[in-house]
C-alpha atoms as a PDB file:
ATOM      1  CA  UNK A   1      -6.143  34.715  10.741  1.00  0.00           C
ATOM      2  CA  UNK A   2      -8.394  32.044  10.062  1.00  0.00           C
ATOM      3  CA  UNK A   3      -7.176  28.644   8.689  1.00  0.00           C
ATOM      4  CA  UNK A   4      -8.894  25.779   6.343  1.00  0.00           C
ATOM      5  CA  UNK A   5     -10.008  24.091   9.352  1.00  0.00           C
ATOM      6  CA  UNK A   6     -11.930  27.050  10.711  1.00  0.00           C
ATOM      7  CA  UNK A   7     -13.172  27.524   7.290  1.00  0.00           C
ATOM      8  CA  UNK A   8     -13.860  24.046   6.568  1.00  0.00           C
ATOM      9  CA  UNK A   9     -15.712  23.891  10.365  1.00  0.00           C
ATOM     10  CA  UNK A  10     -17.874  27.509   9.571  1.00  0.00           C
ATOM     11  CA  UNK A  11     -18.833  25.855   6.015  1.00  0.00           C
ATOM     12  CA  UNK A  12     -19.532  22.334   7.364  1.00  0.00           C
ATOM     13  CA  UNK A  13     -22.111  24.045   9.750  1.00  0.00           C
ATOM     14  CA  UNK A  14     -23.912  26.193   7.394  1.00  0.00           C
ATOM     15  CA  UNK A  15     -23.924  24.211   3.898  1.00  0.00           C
ATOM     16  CA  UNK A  16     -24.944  20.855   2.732  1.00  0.00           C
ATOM     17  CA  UNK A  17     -21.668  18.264   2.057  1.00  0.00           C
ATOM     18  CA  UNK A  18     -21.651  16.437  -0.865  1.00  0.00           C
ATOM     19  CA  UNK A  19     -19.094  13.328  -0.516  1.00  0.00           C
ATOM     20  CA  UNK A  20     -17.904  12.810  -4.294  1.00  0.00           C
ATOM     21  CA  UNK A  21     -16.109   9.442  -5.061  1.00  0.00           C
ATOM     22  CA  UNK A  22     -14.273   9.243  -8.068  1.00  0.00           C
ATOM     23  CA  UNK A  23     -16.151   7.104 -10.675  1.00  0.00           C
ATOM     24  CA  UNK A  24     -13.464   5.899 -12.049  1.00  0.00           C
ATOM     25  CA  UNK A  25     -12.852   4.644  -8.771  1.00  0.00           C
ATOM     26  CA  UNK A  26     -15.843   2.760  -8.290  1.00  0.00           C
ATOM     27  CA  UNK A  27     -15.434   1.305 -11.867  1.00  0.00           C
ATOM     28  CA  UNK A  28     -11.737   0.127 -10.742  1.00  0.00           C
ATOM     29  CA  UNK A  29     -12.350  -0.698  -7.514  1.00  0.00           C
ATOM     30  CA  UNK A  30     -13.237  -4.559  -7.874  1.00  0.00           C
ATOM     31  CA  UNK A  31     -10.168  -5.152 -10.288  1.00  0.00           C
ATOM     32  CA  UNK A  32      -7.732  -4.420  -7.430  1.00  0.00           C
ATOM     33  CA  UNK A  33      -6.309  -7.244  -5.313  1.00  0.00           C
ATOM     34  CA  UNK A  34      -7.758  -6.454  -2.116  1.00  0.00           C
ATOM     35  CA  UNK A  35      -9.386  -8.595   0.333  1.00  0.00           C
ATOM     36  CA  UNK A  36     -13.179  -8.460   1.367  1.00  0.00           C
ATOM     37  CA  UNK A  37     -11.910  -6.810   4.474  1.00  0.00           C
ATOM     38  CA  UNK A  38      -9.637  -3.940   3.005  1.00  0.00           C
ATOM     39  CA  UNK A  39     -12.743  -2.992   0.312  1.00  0.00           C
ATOM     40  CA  UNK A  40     -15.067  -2.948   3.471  1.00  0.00           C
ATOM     41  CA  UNK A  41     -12.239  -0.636   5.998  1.00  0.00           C
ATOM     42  CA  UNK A  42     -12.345   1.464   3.183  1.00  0.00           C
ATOM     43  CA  UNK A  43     -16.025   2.179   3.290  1.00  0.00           C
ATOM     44  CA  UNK A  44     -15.799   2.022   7.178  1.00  0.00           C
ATOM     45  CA  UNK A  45     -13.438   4.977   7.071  1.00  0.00           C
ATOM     46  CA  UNK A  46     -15.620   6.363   4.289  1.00  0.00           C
ATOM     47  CA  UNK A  47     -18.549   5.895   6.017  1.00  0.00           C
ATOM     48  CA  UNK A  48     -17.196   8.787   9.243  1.00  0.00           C
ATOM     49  CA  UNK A  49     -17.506  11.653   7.031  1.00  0.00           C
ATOM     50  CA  UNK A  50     -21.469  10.503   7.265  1.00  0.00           C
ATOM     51  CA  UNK A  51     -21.585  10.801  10.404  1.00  0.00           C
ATOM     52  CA  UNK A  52     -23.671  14.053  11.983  1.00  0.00           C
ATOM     53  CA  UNK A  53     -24.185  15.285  15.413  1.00  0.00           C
ATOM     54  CA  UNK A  54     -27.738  15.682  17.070  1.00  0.00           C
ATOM     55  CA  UNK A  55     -28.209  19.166  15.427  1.00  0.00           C
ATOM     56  CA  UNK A  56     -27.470  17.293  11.779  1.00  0.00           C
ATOM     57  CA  UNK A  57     -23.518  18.926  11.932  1.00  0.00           C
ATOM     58  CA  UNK A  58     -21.239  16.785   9.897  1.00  0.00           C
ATOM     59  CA  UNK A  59     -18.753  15.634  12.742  1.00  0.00           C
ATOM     60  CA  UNK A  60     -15.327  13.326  12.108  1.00  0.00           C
ATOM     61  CA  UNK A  61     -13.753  15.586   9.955  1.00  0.00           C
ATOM     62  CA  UNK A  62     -10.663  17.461  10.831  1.00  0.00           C
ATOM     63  CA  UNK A  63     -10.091  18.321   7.040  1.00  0.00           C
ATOM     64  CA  UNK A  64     -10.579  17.544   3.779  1.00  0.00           C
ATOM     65  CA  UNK A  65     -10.560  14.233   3.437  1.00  0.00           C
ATOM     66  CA  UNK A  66      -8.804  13.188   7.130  1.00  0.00           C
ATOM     67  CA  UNK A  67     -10.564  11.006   9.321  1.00  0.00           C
ATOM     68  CA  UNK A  68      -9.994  10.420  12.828  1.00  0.00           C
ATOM     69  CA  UNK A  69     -10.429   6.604  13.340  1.00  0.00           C
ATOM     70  CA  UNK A  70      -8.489   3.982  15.176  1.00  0.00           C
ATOM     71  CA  UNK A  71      -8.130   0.285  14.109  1.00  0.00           C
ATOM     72  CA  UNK A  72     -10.158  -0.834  16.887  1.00  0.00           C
ATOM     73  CA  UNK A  73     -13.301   1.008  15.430  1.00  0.00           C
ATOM     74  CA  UNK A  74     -12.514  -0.427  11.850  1.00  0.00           C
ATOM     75  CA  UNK A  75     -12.144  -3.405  12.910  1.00  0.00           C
ATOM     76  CA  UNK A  76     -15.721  -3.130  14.681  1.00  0.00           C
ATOM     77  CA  UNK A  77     -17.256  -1.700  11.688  1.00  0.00           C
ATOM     78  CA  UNK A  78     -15.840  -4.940   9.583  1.00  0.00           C
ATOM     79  CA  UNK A  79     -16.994  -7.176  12.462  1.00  0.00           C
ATOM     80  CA  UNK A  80     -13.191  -8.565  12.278  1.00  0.00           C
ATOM     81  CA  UNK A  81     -10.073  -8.776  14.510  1.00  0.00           C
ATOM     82  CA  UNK A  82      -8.141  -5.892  14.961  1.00  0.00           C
ATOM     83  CA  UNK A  83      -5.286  -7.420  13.508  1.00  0.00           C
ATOM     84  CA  UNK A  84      -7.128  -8.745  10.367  1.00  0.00           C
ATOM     85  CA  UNK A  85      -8.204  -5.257   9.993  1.00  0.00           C
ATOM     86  CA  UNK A  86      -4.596  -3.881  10.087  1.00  0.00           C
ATOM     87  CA  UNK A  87      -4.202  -6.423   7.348  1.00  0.00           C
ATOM     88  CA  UNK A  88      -6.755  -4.891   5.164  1.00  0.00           C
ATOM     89  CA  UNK A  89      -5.960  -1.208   6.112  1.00  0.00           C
ATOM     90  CA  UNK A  90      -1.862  -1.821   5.004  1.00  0.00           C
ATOM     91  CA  UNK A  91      -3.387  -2.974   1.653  1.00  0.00           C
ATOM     92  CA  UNK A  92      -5.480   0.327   1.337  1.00  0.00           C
ATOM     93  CA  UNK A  93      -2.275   2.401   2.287  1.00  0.00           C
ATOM     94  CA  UNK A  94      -0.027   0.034  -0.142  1.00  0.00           C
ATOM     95  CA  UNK A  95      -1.929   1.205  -3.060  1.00  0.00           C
ATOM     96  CA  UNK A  96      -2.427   5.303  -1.581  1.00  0.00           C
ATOM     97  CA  UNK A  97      -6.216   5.352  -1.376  1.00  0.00           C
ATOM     98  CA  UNK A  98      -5.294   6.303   1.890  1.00  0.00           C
ATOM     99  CA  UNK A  99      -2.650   7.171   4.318  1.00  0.00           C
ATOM    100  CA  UNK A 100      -1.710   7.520   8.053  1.00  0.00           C
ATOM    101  CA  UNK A 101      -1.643  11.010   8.312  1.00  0.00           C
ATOM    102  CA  UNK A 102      -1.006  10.639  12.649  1.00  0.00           C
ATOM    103  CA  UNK A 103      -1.962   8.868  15.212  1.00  0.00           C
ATOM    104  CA  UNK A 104      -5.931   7.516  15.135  1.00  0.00           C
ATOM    105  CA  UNK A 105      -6.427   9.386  12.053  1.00  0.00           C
ATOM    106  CA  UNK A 106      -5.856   8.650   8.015  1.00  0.00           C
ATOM    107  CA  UNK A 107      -6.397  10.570   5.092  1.00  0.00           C
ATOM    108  CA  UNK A 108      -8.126   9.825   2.270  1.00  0.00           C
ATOM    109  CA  UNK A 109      -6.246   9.925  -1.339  1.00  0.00           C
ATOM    110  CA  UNK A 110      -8.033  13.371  -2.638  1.00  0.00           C
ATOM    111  CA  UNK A 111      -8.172  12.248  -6.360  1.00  0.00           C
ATOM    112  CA  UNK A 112     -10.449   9.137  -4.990  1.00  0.00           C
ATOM    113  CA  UNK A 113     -12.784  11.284  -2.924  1.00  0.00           C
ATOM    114  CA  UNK A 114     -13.758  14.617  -2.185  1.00  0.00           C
ATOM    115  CA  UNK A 115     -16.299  17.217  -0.365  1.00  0.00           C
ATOM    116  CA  UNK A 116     -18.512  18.917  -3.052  1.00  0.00           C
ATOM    117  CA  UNK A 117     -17.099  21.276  -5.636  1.00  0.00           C
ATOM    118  CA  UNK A 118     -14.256  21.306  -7.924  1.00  0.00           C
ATOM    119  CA  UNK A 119     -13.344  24.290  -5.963  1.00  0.00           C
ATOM    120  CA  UNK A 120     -13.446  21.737  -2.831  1.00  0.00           C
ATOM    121  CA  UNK A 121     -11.602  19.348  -4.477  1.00  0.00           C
ATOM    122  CA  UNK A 122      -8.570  21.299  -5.010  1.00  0.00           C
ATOM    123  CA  UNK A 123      -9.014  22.858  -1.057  1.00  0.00           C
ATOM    124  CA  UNK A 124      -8.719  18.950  -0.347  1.00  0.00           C
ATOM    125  CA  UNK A 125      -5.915  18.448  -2.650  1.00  0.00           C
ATOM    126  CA  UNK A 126      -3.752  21.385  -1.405  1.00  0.00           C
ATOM    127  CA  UNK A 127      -4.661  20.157   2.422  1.00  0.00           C
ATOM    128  CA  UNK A 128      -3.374  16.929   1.883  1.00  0.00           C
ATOM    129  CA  UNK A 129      -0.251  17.932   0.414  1.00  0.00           C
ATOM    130  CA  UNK A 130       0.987  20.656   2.591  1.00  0.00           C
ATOM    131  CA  UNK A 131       0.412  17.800   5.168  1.00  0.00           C
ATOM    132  CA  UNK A 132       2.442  15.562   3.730  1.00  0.00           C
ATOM    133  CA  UNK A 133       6.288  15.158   3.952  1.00  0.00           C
ATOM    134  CA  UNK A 134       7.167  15.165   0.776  1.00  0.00           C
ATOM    135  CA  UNK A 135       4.474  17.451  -0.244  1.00  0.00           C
ATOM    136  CA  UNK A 136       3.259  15.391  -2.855  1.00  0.00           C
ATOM    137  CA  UNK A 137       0.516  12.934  -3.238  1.00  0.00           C
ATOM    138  CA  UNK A 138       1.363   9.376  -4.065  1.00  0.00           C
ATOM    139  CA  UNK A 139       0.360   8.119  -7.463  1.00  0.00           C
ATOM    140  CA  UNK A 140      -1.968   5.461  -7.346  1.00  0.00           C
ATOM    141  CA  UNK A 141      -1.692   2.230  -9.391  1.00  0.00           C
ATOM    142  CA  UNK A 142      -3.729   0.847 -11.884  1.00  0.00           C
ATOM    143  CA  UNK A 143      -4.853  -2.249 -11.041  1.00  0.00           C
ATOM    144  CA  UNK A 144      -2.818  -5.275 -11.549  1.00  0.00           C
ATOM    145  CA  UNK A 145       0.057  -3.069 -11.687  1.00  0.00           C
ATOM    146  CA  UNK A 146       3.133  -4.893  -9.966  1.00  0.00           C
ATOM    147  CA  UNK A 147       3.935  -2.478  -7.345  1.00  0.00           C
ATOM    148  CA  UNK A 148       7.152  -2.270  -5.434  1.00  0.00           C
ATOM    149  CA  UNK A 149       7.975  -1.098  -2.374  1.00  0.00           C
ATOM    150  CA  UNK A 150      11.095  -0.697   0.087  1.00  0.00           C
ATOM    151  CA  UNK A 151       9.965  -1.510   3.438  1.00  0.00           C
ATOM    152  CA  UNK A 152      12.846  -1.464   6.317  1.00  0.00           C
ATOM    153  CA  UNK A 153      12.454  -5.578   6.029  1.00  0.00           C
ATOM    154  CA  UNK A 154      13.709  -5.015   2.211  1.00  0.00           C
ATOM    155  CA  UNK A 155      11.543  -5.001  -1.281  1.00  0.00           C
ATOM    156  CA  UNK A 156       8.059  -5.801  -1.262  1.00  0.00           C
ATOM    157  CA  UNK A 157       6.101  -6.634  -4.421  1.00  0.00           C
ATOM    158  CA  UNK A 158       2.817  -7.229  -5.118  1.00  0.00           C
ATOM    159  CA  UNK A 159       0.331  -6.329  -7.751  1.00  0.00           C
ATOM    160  CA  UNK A 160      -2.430  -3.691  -7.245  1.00  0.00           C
END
């Protein structure tokens, strides 16, 4: 039986990708309180699903919407520290635009970005969830939403 990612790999090699980010998003994006290095790791992790092979293959993509990137490559890609780029990816995941979903990879919140259709979309939607704990997606705050979080060092708030 074949599964989304053998799908996703047979479709990747035989049709165009369209990245779509949410323009909502984009309009948003500059009210949050992020740092100049969180806004750029996001478009550093953005920026692998670009990425193509010799023959023009789209390669980095392991599903809708998950990346496979370490910290040490972000933080290349931001021409920063690795820690300062930890700093900037724990905003990112703070606010859901993206999450760890294992070791050297993250996935990207679906309702921020997507591959192509609406069709793709909710492929990318039902991906992330079923690989999620909880199964759900995280909501994502508006921006200068107070957000709180509990942390195992306690509460943590800050606004989005």
């Amino acid at each position: 039986m074949a599964t989304l990612t053998d799908d996703l790999d047979d479709w990747l090699q035989t049709a165009p990708v369209h990245v779509v980010v949410s323009v909502a998003f984009l309009h948003y994006l500059p009210q949050y309180t992020l740092t100049p290095v969180a806004k750029d790791a996001f478009w550093v992790v953005v920026g692998q699903l670009a990425t193509t092979d010799a023959r023009g293959r789209y390669i980095h993509m392991q599903g809708p919407g998950e990346i496979p990137i370490n910290q040490q490559e972000i933080a290349k890609g931001c021409r920063v520290s690795r820690q300062t780029a930890s700093g900037g990816m724990q905003q990112l995941m703070e606010r859901a635009f993206l999450w760890k979903a294992g070791r050297g990879r993250y996935q990207i919140h679906p309702h921020l970005l997507y591959f192509g259709s609406a069709e793709r979309q909710a492929e990318a939607i039902g991906y992330a969830k079923a690989n999620r704990k909880d199964g759900e997606l995280p909501p994502i705050p508006r921006p200068g939403a107070e957000v709180v979080l509990l942390t195992d060092k306690g509460v943590r708030k800050f606004i989005a």
